[in-house]
N, C-alpha and C. Protein backbone atom coordinates (compact mmCIF):
# COMPACT_ATOMS: atom_id res chain seq x y z
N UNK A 1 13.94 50.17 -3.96
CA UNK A 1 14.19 49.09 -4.92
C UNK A 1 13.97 47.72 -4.27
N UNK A 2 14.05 47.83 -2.97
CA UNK A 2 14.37 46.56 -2.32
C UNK A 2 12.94 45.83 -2.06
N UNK A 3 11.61 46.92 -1.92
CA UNK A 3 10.24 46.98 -1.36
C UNK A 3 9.77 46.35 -2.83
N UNK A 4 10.54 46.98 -4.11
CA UNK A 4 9.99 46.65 -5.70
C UNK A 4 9.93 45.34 -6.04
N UNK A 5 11.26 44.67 -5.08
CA UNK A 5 11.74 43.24 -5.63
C UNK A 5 10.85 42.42 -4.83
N UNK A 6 10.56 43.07 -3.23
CA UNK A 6 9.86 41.77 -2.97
C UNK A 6 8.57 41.58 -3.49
N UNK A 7 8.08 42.73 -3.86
CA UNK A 7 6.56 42.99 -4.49
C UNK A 7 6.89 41.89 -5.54
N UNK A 8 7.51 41.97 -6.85
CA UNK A 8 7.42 41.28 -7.30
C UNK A 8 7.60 39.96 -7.04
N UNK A 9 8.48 39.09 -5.87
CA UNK A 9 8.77 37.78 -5.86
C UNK A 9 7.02 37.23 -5.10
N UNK A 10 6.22 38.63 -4.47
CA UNK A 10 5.18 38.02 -3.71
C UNK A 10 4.16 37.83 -4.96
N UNK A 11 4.16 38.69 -5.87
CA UNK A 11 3.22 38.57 -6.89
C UNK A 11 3.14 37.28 -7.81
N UNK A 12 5.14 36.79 -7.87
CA UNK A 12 5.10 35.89 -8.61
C UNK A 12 4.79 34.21 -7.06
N UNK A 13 4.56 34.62 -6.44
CA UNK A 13 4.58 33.72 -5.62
C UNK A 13 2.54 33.14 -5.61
N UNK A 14 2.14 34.33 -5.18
CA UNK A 14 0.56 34.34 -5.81
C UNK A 14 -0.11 33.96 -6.53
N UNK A 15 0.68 33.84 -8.04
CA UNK A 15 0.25 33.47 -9.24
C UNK A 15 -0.08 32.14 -9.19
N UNK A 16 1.39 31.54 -8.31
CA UNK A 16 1.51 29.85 -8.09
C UNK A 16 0.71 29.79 -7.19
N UNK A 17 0.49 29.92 -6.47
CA UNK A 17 0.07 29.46 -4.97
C UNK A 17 -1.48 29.68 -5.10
N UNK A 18 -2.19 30.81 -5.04
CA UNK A 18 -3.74 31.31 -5.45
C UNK A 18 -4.35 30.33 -6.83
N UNK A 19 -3.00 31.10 -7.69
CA UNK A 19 -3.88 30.83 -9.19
C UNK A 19 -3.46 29.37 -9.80
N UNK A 20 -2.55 29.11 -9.60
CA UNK A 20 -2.33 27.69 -10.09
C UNK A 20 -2.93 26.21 -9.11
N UNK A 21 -1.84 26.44 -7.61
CA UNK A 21 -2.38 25.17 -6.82
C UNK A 21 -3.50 25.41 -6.45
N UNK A 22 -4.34 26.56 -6.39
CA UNK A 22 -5.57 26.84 -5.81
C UNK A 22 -5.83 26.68 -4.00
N UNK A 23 -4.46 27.49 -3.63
CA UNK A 23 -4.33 27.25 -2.38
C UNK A 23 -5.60 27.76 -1.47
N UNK A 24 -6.26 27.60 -0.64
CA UNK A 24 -7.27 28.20 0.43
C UNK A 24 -6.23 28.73 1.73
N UNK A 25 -6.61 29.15 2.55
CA UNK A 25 -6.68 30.14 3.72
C UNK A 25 -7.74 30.27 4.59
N UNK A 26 -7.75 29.82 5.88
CA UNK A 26 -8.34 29.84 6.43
C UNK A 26 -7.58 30.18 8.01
N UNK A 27 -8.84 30.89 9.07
CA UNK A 27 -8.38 31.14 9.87
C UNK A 27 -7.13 32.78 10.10
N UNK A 28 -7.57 33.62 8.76
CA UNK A 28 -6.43 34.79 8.94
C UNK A 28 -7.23 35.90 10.05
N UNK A 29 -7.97 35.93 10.53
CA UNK A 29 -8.39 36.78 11.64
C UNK A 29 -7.26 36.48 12.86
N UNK A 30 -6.88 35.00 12.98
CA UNK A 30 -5.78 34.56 14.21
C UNK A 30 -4.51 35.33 13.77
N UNK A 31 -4.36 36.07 12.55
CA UNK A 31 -2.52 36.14 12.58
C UNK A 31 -2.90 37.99 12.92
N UNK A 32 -2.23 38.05 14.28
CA UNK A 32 -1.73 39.56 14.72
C UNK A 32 -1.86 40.36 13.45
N UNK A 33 -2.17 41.47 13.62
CA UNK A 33 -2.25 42.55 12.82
C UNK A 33 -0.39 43.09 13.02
N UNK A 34 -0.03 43.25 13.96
CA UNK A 34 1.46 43.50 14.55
C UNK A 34 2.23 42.55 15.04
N UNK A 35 3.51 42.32 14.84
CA UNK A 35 4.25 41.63 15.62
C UNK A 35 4.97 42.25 16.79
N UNK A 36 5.52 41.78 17.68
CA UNK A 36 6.21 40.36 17.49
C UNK A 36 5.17 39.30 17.80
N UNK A 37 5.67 38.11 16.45
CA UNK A 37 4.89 36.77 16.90
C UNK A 37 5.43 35.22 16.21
N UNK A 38 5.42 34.21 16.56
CA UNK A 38 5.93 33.59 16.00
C UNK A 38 5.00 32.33 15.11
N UNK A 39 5.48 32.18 14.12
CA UNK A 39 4.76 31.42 13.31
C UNK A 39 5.02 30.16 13.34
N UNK A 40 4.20 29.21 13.85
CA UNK A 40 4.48 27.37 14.23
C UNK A 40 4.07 26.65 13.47
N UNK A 41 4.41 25.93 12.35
CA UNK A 41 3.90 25.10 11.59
C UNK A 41 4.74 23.36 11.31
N UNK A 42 3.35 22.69 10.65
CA UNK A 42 4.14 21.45 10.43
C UNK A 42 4.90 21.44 9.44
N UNK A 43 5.67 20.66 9.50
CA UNK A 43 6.70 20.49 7.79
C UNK A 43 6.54 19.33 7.13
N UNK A 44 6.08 19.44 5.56
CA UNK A 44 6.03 18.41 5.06
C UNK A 44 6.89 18.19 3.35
N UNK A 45 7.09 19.62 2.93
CA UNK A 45 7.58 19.80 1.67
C UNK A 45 8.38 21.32 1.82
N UNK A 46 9.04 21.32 0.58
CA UNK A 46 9.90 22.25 0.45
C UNK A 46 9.58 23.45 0.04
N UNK A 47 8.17 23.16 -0.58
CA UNK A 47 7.44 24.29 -0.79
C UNK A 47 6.76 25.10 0.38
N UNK A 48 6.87 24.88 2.03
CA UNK A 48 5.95 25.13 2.93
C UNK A 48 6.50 26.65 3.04
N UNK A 49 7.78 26.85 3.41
CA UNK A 49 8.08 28.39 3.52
C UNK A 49 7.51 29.32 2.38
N UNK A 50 7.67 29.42 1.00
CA UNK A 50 6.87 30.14 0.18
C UNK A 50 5.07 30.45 0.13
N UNK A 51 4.53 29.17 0.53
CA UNK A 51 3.22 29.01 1.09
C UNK A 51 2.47 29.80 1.95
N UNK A 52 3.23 29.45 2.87
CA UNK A 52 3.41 30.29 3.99
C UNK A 52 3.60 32.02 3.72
N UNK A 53 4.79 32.14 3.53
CA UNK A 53 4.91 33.53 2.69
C UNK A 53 4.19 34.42 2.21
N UNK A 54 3.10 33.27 1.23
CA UNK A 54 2.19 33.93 0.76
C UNK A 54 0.59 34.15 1.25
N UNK A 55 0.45 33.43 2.01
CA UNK A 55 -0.62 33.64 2.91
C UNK A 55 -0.84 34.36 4.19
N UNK A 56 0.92 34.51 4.63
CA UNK A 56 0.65 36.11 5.48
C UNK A 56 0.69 37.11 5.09
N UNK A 57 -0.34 37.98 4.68
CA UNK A 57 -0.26 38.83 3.71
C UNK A 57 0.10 40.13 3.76
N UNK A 58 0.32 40.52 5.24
CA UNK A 58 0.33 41.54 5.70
C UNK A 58 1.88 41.95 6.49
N UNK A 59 2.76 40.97 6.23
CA UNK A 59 4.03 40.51 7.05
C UNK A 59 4.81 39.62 6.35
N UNK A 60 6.36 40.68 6.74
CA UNK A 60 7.46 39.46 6.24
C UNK A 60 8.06 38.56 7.36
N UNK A 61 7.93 37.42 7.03
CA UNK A 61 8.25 36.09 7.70
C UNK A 61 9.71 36.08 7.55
N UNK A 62 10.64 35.73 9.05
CA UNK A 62 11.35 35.58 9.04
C UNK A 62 11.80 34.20 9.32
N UNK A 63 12.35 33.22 8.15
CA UNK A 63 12.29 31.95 8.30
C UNK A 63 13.81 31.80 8.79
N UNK A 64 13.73 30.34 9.73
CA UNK A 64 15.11 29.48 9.98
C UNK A 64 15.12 28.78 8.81
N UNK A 65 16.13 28.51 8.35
CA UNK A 65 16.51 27.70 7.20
C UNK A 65 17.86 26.85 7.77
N UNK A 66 17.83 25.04 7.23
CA UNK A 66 18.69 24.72 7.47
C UNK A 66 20.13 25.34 6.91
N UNK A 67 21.33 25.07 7.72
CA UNK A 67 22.27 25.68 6.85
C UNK A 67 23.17 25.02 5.78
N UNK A 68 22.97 23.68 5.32
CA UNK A 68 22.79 23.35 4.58
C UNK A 68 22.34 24.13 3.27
N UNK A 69 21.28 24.94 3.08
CA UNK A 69 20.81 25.76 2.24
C UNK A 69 21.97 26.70 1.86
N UNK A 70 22.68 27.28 2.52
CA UNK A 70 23.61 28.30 2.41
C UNK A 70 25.02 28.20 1.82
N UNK A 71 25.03 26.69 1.40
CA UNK A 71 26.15 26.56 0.84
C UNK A 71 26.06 27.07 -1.17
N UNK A 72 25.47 27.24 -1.43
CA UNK A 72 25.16 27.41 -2.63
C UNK A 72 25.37 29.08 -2.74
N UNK A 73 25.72 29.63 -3.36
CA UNK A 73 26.09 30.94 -3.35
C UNK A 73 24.54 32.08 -3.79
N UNK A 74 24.20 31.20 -5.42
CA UNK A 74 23.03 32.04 -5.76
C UNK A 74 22.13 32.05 -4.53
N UNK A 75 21.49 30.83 -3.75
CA UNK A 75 20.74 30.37 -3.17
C UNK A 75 21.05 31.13 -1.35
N UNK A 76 22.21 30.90 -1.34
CA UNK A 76 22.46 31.97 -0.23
C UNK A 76 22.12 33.33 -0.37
N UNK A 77 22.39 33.93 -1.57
CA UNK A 77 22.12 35.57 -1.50
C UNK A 77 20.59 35.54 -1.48
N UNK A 78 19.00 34.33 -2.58
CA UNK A 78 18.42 34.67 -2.10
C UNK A 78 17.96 34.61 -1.04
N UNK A 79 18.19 33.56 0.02
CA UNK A 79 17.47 33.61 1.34
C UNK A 79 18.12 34.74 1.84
N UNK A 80 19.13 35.37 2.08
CA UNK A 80 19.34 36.42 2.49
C UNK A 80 18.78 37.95 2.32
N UNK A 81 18.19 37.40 1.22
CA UNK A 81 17.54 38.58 0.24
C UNK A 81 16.40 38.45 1.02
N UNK A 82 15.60 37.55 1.36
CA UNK A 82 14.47 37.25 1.51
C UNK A 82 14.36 37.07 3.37
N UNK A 83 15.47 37.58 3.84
CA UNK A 83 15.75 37.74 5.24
C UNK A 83 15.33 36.00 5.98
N UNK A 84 15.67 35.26 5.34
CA UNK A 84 16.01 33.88 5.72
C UNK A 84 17.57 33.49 6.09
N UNK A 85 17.45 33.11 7.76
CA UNK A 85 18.57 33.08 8.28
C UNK A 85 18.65 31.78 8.53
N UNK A 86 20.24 31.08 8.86
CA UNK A 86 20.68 29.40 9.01
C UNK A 86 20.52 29.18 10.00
N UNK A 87 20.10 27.79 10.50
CA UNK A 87 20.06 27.03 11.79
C UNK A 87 20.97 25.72 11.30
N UNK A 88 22.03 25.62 12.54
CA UNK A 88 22.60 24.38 12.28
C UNK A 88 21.62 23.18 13.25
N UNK A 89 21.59 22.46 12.79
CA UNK A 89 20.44 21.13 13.24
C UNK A 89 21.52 20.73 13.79
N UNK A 90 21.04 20.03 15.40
CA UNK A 90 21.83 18.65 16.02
C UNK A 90 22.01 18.99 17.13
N UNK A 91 22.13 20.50 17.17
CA UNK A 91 22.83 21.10 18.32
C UNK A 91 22.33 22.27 18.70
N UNK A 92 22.54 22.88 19.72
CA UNK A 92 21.86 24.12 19.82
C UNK A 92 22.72 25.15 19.27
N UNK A 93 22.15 26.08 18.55
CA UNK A 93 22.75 26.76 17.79
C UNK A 93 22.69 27.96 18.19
N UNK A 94 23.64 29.00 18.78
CA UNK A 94 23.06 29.95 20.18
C UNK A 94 23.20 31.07 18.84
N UNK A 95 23.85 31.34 17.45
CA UNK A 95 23.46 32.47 16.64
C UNK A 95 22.43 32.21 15.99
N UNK A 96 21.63 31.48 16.00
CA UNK A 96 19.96 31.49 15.43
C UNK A 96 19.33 31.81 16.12
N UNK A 97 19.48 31.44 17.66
CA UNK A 97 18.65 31.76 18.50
C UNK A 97 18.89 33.15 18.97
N UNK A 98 20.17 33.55 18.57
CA UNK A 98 20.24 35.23 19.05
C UNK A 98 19.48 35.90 17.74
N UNK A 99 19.77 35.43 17.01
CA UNK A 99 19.42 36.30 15.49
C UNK A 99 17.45 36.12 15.67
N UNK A 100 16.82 34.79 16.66
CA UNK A 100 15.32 35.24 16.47
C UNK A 100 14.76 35.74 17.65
N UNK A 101 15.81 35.84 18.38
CA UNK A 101 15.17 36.86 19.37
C UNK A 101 15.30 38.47 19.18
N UNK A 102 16.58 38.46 18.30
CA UNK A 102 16.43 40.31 17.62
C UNK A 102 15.15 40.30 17.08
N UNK A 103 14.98 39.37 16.02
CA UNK A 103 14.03 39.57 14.88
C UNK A 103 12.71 40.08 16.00
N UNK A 104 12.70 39.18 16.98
CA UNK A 104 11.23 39.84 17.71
C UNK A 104 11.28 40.73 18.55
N UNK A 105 12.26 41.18 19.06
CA UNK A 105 13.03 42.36 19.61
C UNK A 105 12.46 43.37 19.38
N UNK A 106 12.64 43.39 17.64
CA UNK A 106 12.55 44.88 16.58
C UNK A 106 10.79 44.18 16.31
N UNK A 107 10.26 43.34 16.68
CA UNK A 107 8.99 43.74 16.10
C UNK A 107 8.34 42.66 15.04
N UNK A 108 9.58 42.14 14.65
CA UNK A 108 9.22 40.93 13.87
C UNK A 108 8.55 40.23 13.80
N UNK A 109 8.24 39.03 12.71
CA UNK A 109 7.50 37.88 12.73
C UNK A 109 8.34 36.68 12.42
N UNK A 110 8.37 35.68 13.20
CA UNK A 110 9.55 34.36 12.98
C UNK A 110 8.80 33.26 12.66
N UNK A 111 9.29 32.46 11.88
CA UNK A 111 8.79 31.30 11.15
C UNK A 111 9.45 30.30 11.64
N UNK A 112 8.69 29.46 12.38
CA UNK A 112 9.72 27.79 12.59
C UNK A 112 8.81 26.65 12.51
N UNK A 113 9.21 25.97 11.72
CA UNK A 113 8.81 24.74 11.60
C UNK A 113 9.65 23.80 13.01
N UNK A 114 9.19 23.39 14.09
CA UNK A 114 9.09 22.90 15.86
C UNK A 114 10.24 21.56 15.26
N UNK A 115 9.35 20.78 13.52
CA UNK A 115 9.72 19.32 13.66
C UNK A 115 10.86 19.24 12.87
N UNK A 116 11.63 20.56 12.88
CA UNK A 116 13.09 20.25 12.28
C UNK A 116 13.44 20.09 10.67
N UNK A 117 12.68 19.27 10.43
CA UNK A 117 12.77 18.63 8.85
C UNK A 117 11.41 18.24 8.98
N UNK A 118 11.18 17.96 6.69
CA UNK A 118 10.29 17.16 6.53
C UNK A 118 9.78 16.13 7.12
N UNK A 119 8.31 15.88 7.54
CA UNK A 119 7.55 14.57 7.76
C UNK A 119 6.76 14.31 7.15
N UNK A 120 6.46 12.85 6.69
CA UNK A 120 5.15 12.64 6.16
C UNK A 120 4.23 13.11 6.21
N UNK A 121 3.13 13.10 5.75
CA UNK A 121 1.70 13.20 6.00
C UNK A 121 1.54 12.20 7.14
N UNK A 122 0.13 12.36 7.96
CA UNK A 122 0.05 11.66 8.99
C UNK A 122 0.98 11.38 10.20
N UNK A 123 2.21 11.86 10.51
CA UNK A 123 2.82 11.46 11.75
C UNK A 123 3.37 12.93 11.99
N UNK A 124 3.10 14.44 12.87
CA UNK A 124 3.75 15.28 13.03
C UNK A 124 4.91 15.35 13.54
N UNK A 125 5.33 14.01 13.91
CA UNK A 125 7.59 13.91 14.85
C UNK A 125 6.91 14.37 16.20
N UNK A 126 8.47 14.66 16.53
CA UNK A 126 9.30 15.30 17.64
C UNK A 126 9.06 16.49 17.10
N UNK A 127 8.94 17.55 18.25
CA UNK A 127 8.89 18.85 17.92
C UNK A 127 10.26 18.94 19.10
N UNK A 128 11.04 20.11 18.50
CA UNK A 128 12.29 20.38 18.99
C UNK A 128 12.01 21.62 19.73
N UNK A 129 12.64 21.49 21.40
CA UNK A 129 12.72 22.42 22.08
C UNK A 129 12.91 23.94 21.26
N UNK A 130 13.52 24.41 20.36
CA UNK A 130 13.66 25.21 20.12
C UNK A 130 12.58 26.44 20.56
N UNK A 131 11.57 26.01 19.38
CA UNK A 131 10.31 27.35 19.22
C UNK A 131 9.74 27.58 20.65
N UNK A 132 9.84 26.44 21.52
CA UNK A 132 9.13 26.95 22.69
C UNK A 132 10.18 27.97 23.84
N UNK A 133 11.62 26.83 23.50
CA UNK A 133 12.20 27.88 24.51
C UNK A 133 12.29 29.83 24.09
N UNK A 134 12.52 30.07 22.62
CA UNK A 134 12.39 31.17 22.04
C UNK A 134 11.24 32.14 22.46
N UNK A 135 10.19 31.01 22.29
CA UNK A 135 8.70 31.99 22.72
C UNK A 135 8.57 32.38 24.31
N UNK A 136 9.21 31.34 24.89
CA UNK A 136 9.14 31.57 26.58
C UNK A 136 10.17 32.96 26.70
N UNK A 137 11.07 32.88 26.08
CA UNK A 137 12.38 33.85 26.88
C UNK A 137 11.70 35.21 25.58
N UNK A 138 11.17 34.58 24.98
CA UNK A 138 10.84 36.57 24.14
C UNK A 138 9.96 36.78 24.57
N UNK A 139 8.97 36.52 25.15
CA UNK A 139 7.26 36.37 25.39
C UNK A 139 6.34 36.39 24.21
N UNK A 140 6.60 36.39 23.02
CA UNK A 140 5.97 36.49 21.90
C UNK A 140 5.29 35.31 21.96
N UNK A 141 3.81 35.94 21.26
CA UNK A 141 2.42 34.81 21.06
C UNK A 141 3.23 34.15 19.95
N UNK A 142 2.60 32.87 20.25
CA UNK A 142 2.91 31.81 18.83
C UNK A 142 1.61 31.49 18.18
N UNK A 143 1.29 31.43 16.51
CA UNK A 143 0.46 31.16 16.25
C UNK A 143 0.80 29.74 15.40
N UNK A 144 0.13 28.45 15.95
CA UNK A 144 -0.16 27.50 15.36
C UNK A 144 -0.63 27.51 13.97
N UNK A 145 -0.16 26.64 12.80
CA UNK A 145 -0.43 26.43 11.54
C UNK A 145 -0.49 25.47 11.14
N UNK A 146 -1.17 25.16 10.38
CA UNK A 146 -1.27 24.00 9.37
C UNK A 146 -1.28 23.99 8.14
N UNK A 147 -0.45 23.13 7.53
CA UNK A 147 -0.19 23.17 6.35
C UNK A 147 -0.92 21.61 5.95
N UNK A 148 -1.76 21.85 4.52
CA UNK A 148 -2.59 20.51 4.68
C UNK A 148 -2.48 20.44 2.93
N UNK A 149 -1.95 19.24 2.51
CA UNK A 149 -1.56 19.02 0.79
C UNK A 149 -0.82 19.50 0.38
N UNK A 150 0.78 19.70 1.20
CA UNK A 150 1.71 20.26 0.05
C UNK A 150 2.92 18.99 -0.11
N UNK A 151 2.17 17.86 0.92
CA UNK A 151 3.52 17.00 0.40
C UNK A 151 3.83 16.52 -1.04
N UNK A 152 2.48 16.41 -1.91
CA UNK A 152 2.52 15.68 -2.87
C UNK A 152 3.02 17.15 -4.06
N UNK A 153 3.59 18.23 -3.64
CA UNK A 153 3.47 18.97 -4.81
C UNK A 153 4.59 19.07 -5.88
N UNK A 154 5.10 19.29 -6.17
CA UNK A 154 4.20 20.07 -7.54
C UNK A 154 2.77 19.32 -8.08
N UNK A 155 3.25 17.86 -8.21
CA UNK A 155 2.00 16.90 -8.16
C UNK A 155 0.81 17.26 -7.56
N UNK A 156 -0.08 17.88 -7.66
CA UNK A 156 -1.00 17.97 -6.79
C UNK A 156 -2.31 16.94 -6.65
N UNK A 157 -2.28 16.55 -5.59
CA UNK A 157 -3.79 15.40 -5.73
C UNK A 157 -4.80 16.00 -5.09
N UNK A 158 -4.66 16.57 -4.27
CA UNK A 158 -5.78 17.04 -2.94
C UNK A 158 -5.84 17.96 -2.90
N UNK A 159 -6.48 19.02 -2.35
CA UNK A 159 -6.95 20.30 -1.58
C UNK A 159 -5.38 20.97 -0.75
N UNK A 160 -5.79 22.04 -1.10
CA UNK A 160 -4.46 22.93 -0.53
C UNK A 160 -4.57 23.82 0.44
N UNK A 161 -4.35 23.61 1.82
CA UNK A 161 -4.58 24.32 2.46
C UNK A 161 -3.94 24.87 3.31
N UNK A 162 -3.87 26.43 4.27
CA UNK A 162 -3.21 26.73 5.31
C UNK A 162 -4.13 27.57 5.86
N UNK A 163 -3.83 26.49 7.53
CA UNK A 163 -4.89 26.93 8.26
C UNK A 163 -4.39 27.50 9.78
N UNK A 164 -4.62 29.06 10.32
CA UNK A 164 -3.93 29.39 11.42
C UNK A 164 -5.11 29.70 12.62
N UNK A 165 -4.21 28.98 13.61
CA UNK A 165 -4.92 28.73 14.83
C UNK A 165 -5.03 30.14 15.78
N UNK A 166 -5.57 29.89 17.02
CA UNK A 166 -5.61 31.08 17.73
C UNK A 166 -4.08 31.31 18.71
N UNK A 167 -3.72 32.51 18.43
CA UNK A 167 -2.56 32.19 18.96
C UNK A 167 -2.08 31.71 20.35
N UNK A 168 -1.05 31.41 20.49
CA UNK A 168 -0.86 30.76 22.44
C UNK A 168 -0.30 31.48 22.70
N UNK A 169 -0.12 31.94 24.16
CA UNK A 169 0.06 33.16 24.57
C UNK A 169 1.48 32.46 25.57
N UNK A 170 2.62 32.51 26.25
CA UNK A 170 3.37 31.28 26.70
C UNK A 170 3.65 31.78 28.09
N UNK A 171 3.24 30.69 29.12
CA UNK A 171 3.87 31.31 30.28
C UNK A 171 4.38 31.74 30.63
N UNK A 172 4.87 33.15 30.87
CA UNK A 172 6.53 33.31 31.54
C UNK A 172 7.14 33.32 32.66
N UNK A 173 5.74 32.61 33.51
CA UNK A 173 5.93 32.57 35.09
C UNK A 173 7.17 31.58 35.00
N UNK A 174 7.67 30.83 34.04
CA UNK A 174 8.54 29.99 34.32
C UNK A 174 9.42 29.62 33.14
N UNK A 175 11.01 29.00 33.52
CA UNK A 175 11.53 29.01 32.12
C UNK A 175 12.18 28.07 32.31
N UNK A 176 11.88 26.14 32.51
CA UNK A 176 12.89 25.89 32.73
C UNK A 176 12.39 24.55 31.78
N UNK A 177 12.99 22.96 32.38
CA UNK A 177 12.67 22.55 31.16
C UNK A 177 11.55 21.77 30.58
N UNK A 178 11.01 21.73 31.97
CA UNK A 178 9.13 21.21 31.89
C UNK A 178 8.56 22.17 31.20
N UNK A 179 8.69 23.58 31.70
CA UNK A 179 7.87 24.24 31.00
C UNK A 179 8.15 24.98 29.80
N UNK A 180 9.41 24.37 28.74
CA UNK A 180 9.36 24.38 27.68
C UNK A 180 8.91 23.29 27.49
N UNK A 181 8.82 22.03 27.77
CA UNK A 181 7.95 20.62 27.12
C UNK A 181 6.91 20.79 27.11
N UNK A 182 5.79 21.82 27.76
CA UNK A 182 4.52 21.78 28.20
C UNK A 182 4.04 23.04 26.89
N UNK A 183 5.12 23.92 27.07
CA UNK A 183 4.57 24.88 26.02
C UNK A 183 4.25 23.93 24.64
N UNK A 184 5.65 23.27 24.10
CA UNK A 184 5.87 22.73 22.85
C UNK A 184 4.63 21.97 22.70
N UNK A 185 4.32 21.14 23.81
CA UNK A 185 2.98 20.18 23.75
C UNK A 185 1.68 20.96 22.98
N UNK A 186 1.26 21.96 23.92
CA UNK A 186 0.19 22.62 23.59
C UNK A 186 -0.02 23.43 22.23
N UNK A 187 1.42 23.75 22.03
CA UNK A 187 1.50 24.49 20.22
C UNK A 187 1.35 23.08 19.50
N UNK A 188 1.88 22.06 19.35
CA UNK A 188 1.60 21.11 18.61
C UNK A 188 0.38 20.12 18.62
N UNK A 189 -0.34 20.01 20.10
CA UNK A 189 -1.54 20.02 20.04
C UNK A 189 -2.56 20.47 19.18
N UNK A 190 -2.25 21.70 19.17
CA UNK A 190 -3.05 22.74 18.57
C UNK A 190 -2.90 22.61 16.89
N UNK A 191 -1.83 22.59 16.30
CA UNK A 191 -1.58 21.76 15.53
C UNK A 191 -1.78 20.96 14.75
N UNK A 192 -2.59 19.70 15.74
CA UNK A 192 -2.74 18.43 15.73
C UNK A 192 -4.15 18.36 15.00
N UNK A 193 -5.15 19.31 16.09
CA UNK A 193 -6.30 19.88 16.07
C UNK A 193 -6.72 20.47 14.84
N UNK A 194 -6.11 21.32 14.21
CA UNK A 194 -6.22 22.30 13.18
C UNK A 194 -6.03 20.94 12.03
N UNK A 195 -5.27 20.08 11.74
CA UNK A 195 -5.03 19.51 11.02
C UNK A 195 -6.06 18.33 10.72
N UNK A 196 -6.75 18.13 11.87
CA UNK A 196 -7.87 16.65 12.28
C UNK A 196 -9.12 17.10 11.52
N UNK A 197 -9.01 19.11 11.69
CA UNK A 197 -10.53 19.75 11.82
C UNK A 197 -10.55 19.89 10.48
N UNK A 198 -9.42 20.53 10.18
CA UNK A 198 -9.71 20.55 8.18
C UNK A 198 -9.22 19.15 7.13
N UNK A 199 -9.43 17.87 7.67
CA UNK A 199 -9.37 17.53 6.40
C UNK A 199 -7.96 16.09 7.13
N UNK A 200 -7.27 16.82 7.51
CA UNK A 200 -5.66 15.69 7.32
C UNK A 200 -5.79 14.76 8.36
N UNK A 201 -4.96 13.77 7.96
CA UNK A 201 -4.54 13.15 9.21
C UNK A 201 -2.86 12.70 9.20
N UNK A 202 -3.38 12.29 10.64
CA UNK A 202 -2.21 11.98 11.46
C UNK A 202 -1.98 11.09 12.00
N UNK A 203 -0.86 10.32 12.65
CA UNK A 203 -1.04 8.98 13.52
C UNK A 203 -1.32 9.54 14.93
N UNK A 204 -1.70 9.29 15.47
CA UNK A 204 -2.28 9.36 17.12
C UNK A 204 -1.32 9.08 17.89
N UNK A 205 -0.31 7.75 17.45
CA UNK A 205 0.58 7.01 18.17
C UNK A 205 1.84 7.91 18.59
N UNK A 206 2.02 9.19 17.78
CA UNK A 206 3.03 9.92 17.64
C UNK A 206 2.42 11.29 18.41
């Protein structure tokens, strides 16, 4: 019953995403056939996790969600439903980070948006230690994403796109705190790249 429901939330997710915004895809040869792996993208709208969702087609995404989200009861059972777990922002939050290192443990696929919260178009932030220290201590490849036209949505003005990079593979000769800054660099680089090559921009200055 449980395999029935998500079928349907992916079908109704498709309808929107394919048939309505006329989303594109590009770059799905980069996303693992198997996990464990982790999924790196920018954040710009609230719609990016469903997006997302629906363009890995072959895998359920296990998203951080602020916990904020979880105060709502309906809204809690579905992210729970939908195996979306809380991150408290500000601080390090050592049961998110235990809960995504099971997830890749068992095989999983983890979803994090690096820049915490929404950003504009054009400036990708601060990317937060998190995703890199995760990827260093699990060894799981990270695959870079881009998400390109979902700030303006439901509104749509532009081209809709999600575009996944080749994945980074993360040192594990080392774990300390350069070489989580160096990882984070190079996933958001990459990032940066994917976003320049199809279409978006960004500020440079950032």
């Amino acid at each position: 019953m449980r395999n029935f429901w998500y079928n349907v939330i992916r079908y109704i997710f498709n309808i929107f995403t394919y048939g309505l915004l006329r989303m594109k895809v590009y770059g799905e040869e980069n996303v693992p056939k198997q996990g464990p792996f982790i999924l790196a993208s920018n954040h710009a709208s609230n719609f990016d996790p469903p997006l997302l969702g629906t363009a890995v087609k072959h895998h359920l995404i296990h998203f951080m969600a602020k916990e904020e989200l979880f105060h709502n009861p309906v809204m809690r059972w579905f992210l729970h439903y939908i195996q979306t777990f809380p991150v408290h922002r500000g601080h390090i939050d050592r049961m998110a980070l235990k809960e995504s290192l099971h997830i890749l443990q068992l095989g999983g696929v983890l979803g994090i948006f690096p820049q915490g919260t929404r950003v504009r178009p054009g400036n990708l932030g601060r990317f937060h230690e998190g995703m890199a220290a995760i990827a260093l201590k699990s060894e799981a490849v990270v695959v870079p994403t881009a998400i390109i036209g979902s700030w303006d949505l439901p509104k749509k003005k532009g081209p809709l796109l999600i575009v996944f990079g080749k994945p980074i593979v993360p040192d594990i000769a080392r774990m300390d705190k350069q070489a989580i800054q160096v990882f984070n660099d190079r996933v958001k680089c990459a990032i940066a790249d994917l976003i320049d090559q199809y279409g978006g921009n960004r500020d440079e200055s950032n």
